[in-house]
PDB file of N, CA and C in Angstrom:
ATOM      1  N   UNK A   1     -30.477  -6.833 -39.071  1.00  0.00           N
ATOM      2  CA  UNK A   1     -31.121  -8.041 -38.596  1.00  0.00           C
ATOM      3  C   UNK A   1     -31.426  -7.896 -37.110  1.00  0.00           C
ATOM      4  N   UNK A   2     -32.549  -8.436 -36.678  1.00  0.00           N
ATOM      5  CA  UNK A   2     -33.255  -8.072 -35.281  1.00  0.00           C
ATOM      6  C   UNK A   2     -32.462  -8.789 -34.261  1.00  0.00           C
ATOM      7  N   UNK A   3     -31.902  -9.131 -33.548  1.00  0.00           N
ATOM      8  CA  UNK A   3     -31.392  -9.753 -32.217  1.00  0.00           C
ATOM      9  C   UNK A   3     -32.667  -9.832 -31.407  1.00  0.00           C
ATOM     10  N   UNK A   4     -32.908 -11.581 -31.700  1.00  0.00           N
ATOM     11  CA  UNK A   4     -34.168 -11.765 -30.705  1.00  0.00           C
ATOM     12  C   UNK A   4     -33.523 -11.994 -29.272  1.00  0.00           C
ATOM     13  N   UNK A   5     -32.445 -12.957 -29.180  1.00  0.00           N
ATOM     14  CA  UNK A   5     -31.691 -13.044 -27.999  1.00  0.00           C
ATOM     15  C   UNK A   5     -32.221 -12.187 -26.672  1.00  0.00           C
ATOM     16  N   UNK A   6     -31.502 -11.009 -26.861  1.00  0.00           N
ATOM     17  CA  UNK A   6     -31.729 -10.279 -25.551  1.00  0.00           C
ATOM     18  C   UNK A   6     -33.399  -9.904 -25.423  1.00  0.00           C
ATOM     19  N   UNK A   7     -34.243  -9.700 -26.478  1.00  0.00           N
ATOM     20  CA  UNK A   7     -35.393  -9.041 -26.511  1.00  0.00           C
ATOM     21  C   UNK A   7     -36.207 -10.176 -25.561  1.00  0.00           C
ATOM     22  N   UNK A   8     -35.859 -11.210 -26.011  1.00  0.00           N
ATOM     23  CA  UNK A   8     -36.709 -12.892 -24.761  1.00  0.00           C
ATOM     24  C   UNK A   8     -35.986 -12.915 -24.064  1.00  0.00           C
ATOM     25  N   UNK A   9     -34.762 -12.918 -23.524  1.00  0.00           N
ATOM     26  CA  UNK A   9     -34.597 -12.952 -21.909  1.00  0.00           C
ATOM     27  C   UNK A   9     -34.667 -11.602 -21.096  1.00  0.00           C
ATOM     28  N   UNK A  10     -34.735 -10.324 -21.770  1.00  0.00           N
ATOM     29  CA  UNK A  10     -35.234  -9.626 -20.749  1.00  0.00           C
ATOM     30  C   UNK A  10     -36.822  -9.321 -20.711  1.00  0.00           C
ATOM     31  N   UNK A  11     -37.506  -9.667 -21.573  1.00  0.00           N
ATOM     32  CA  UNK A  11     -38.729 -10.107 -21.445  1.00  0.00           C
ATOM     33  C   UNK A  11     -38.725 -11.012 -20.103  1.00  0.00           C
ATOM     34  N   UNK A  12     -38.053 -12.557 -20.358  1.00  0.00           N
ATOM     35  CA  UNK A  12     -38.010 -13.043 -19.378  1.00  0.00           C
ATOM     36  C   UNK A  12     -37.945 -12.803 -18.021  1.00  0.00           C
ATOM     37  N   UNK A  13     -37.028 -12.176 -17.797  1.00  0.00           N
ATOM     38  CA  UNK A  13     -36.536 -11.696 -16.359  1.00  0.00           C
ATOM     39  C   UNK A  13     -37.393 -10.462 -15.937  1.00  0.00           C
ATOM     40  N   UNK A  14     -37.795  -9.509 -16.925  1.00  0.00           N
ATOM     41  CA  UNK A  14     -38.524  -8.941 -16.155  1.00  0.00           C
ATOM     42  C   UNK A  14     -39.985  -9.095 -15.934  1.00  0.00           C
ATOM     43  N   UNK A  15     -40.862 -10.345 -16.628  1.00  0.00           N
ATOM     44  CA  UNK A  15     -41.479 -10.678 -16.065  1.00  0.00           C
ATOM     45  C   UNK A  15     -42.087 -11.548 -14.802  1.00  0.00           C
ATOM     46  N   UNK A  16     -40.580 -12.223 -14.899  1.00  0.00           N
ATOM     47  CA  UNK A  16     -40.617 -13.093 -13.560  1.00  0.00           C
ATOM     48  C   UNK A  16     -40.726 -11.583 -12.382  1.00  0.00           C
ATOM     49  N   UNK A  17     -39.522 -11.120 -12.231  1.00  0.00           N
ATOM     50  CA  UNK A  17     -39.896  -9.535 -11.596  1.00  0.00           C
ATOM     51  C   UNK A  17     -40.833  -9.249 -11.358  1.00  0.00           C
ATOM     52  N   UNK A  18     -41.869  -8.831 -12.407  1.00  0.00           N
ATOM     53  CA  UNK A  18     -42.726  -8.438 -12.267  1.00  0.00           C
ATOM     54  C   UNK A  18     -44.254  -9.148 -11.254  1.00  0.00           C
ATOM     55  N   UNK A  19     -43.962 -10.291 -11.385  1.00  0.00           N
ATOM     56  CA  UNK A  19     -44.908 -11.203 -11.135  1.00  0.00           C
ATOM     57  C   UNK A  19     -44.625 -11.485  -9.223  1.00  0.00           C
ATOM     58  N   UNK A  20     -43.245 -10.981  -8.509  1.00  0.00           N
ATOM     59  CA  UNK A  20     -42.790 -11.061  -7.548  1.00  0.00           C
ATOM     60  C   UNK A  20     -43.097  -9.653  -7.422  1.00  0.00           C
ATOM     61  N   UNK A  21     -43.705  -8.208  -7.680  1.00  0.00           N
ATOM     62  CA  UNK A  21     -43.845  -7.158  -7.268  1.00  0.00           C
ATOM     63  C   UNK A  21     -45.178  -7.555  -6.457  1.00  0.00           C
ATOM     64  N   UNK A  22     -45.071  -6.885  -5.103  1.00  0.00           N
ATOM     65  CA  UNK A  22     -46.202  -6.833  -4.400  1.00  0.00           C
ATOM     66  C   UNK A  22     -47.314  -5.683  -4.194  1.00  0.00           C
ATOM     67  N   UNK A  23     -48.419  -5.809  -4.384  1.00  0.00           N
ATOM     68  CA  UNK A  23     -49.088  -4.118  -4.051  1.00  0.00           C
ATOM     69  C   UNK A  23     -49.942  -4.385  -2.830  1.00  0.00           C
ATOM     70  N   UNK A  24     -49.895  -5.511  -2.188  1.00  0.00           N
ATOM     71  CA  UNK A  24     -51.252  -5.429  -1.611  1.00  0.00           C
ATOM     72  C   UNK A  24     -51.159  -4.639   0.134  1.00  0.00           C
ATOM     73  N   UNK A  25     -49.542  -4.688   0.238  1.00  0.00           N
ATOM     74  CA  UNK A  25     -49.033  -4.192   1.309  1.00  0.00           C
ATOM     75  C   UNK A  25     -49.489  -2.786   2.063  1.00  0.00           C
ATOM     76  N   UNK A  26     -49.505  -2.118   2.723  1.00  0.00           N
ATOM     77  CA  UNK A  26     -50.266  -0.590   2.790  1.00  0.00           C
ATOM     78  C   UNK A  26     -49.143   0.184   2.520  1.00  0.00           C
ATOM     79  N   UNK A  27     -47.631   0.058   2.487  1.00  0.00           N
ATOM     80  CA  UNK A  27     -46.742   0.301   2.020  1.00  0.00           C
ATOM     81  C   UNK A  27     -46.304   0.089   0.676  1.00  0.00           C
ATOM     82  N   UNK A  28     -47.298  -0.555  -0.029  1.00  0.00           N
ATOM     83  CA  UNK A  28     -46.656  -0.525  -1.611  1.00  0.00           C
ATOM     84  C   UNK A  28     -47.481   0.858  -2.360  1.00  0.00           C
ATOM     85  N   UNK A  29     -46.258   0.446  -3.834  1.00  0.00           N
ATOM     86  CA  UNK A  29     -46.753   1.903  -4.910  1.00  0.00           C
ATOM     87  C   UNK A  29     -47.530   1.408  -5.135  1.00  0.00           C
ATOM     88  N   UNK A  30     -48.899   2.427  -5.760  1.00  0.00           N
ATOM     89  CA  UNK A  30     -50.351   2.125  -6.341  1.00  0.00           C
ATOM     90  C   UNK A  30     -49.891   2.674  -7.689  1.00  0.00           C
ATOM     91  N   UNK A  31     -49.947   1.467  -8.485  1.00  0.00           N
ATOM     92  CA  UNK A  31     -49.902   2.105 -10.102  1.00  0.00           C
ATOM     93  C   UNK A  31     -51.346   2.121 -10.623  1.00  0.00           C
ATOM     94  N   UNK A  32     -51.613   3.138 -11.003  1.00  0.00           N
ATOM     95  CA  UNK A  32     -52.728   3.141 -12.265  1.00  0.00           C
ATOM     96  C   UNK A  32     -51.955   2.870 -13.605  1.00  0.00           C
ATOM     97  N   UNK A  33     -53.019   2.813 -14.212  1.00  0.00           N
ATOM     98  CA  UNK A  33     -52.975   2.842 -15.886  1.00  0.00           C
ATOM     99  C   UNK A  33     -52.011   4.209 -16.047  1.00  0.00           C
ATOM    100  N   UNK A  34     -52.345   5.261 -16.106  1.00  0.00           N
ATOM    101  CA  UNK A  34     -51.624   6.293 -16.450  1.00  0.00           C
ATOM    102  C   UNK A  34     -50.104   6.628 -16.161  1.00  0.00           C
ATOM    103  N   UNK A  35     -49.678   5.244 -15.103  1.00  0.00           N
ATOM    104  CA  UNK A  35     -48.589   5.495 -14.467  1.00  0.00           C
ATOM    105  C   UNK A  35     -47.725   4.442 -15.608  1.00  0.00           C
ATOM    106  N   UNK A  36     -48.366   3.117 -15.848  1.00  0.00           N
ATOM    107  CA  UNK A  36     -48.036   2.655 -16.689  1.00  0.00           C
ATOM    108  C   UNK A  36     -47.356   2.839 -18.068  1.00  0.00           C
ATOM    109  N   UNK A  37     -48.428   3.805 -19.025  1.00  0.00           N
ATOM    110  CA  UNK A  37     -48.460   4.697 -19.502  1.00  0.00           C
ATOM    111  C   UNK A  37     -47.143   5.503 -19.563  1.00  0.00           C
ATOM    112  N   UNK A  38     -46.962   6.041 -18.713  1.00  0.00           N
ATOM    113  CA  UNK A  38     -45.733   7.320 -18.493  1.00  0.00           C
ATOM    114  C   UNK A  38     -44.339   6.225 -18.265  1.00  0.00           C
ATOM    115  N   UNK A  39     -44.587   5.100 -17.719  1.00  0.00           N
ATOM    116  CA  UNK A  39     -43.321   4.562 -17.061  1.00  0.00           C
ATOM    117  C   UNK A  39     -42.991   3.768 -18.874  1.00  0.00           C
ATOM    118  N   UNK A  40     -43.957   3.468 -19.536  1.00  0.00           N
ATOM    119  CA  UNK A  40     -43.201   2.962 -20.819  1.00  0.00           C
ATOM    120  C   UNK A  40     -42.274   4.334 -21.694  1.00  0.00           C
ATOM    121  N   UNK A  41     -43.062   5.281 -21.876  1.00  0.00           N
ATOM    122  CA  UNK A  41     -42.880   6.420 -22.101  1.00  0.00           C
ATOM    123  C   UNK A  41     -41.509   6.702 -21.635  1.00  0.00           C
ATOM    124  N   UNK A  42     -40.995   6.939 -20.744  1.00  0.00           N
ATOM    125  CA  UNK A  42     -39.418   7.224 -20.013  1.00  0.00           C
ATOM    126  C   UNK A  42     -39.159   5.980 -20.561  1.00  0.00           C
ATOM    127  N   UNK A  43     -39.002   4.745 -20.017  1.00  0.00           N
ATOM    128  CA  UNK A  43     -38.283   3.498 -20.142  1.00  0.00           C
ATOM    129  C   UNK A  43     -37.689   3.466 -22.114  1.00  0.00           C
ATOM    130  N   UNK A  44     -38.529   4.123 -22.997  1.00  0.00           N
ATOM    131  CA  UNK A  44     -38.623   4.059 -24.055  1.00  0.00           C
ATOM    132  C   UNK A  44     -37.275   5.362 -24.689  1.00  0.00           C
ATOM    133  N   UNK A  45     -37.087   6.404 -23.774  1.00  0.00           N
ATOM    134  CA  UNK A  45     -36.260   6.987 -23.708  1.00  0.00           C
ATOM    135  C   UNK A  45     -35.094   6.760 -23.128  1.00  0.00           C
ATOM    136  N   UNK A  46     -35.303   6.218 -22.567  1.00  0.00           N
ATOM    137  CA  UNK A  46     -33.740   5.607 -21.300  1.00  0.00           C
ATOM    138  C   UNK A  46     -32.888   4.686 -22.556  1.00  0.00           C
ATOM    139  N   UNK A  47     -34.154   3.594 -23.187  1.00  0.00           N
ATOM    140  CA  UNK A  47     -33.815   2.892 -23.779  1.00  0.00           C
ATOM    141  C   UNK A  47     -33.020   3.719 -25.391  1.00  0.00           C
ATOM    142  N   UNK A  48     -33.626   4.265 -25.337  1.00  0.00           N
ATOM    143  CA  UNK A  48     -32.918   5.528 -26.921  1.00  0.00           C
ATOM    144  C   UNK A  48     -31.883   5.906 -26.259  1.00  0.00           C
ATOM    145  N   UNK A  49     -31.802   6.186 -25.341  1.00  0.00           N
ATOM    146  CA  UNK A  49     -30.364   6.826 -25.007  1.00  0.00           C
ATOM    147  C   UNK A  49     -29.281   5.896 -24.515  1.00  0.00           C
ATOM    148  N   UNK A  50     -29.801   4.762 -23.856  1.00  0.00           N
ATOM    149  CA  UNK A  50     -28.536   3.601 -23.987  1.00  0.00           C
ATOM    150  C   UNK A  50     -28.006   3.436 -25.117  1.00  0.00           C
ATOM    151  N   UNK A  51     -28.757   3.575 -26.630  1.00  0.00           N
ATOM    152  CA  UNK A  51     -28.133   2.791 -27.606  1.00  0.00           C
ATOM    153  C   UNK A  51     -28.231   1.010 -27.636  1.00  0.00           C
ATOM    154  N   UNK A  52     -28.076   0.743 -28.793  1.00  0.00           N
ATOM    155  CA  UNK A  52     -27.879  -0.835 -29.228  1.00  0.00           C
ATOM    156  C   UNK A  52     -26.667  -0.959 -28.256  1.00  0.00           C
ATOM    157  N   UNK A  53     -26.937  -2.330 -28.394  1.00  0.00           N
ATOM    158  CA  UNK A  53     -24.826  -3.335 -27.499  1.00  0.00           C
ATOM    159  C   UNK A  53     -24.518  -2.603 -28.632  1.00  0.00           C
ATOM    160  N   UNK A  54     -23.278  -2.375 -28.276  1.00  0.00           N
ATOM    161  CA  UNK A  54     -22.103  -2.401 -29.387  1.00  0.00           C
ATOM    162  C   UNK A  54     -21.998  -3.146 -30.904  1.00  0.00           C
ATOM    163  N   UNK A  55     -22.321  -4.310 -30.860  1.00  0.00           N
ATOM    164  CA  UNK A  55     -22.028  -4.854 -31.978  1.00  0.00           C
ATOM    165  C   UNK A  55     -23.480  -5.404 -32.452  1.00  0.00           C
ATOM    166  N   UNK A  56     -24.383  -4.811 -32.349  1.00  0.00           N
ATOM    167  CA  UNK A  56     -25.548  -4.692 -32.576  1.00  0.00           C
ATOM    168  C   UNK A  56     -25.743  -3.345 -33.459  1.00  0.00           C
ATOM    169  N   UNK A  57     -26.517  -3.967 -34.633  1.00  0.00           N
ATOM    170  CA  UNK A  57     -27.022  -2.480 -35.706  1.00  0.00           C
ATOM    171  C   UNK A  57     -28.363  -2.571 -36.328  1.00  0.00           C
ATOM    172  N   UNK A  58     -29.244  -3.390 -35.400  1.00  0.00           N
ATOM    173  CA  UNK A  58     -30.617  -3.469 -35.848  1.00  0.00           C
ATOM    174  C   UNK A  58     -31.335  -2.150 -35.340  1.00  0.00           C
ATOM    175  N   UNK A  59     -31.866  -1.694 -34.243  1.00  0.00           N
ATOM    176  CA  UNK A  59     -32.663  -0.818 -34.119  1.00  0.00           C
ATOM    177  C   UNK A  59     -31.938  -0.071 -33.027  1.00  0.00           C
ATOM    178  N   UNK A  60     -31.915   1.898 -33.284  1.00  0.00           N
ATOM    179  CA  UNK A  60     -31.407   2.967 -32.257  1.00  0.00           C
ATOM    180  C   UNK A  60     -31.701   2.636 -31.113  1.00  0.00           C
ATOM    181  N   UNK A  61     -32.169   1.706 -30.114  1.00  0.00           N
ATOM    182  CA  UNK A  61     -32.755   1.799 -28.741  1.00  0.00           C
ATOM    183  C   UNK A  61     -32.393   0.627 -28.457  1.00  0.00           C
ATOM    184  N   UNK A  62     -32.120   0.194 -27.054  1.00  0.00           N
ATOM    185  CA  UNK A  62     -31.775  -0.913 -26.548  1.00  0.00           C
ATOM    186  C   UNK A  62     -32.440  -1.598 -25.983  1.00  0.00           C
ATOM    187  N   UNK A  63     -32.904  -2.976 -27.193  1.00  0.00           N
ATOM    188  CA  UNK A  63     -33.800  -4.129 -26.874  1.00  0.00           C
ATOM    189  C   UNK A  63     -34.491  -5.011 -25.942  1.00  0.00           C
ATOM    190  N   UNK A  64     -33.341  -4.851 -25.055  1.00  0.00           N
ATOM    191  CA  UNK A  64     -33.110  -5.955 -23.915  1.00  0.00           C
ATOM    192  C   UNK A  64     -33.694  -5.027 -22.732  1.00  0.00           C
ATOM    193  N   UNK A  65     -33.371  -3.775 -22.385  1.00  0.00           N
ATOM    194  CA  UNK A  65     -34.048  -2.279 -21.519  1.00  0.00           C
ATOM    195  C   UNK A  65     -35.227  -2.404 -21.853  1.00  0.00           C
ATOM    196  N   UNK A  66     -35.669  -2.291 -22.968  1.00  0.00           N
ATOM    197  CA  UNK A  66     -37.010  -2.148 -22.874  1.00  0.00           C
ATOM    198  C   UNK A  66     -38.052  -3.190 -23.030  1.00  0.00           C
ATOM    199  N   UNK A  67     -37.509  -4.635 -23.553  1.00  0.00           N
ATOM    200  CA  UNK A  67     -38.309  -5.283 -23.484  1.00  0.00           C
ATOM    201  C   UNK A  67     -38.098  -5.929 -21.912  1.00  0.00           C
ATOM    202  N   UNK A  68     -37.240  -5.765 -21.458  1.00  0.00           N
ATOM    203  CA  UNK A  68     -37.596  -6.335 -20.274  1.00  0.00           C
ATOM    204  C   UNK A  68     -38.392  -5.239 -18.908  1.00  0.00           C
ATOM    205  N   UNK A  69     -38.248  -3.723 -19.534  1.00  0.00           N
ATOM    206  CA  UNK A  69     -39.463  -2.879 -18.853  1.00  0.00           C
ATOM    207  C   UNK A  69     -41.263  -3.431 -18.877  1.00  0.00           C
ATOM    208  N   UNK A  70     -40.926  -3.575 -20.446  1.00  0.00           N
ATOM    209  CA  UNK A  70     -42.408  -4.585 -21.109  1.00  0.00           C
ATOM    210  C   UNK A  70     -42.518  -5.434 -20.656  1.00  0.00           C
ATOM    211  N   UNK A  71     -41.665  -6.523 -19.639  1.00  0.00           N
ATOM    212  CA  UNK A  71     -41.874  -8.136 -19.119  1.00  0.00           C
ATOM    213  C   UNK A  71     -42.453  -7.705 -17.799  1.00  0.00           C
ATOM    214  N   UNK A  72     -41.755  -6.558 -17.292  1.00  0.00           N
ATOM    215  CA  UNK A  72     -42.302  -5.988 -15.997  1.00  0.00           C
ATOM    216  C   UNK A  72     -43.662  -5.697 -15.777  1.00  0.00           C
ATOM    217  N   UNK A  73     -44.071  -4.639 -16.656  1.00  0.00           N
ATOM    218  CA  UNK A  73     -45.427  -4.313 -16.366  1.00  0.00           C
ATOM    219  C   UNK A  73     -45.769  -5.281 -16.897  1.00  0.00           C
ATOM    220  N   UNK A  74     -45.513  -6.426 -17.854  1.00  0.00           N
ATOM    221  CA  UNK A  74     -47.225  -7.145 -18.090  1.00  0.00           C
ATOM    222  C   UNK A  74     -47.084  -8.577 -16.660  1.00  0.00           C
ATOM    223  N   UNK A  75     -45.822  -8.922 -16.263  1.00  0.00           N
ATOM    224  CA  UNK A  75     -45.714  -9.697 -15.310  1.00  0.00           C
ATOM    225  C   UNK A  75     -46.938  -9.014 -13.761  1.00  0.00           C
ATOM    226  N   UNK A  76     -46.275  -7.769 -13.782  1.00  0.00           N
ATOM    227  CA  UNK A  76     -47.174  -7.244 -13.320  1.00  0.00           C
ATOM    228  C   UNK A  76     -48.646  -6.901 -13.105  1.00  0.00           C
ATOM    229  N   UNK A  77     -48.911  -6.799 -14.513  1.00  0.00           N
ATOM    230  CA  UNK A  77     -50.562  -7.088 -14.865  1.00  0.00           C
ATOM    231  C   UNK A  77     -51.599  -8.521 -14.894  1.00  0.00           C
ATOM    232  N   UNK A  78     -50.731  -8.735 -15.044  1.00  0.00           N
ATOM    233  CA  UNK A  78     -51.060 -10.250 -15.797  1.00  0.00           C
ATOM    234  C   UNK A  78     -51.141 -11.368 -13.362  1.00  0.00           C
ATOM    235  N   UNK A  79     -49.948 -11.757 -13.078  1.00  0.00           N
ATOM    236  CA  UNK A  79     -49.955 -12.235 -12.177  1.00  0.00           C
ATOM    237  C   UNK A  79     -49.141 -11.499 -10.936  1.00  0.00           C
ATOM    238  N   UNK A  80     -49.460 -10.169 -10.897  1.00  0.00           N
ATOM    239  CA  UNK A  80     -49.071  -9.121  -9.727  1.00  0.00           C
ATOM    240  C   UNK A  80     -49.630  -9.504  -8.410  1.00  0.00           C
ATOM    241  N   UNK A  81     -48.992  -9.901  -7.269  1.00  0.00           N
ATOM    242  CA  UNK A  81     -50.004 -10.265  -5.890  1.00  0.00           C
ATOM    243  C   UNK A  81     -49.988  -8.582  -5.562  1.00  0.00           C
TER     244      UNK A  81
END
């Protein structure tokens, strides 16, 4: 059974995050698309290698890691200053 729990609040949190990342600075990172791309890519592995919580047996990868990587970049996309 899926544990929506953690999958919406780190959605949550990392889109608020995301939405507080700044680029417009001459000191900020410039993400392209491709960086995007690659950063789900790792995050998607990080997340396989954390494992589920403990008492969690829905899916090998950890929900809450990666959906809140996913809250990031679209917070980011979506309302990034």
């Amino acid at each position: 059974m899926l544990q929506l729990g953690p999958i919406i609040f780190g959605f949550i949190i990392g889109f608020i995050i995301g939405t507080r990342m700044n680029t417009n600075s001459e000191n900020a990172i410039k993400l392209h698309t491709s960086s995007f791309l690659l950063l789900l890519v790792v995050t998607l592995l990080i997340a396989w290698q954390l494992g589920p919580f403990p008492y969690y047996h829905d899916l090998p990868i950890n929900t809450a890691f990666f959906s809140g990587a996913i809250g990031l970049i679209a917070g980011k996309i979506i309302f990034g200053k």
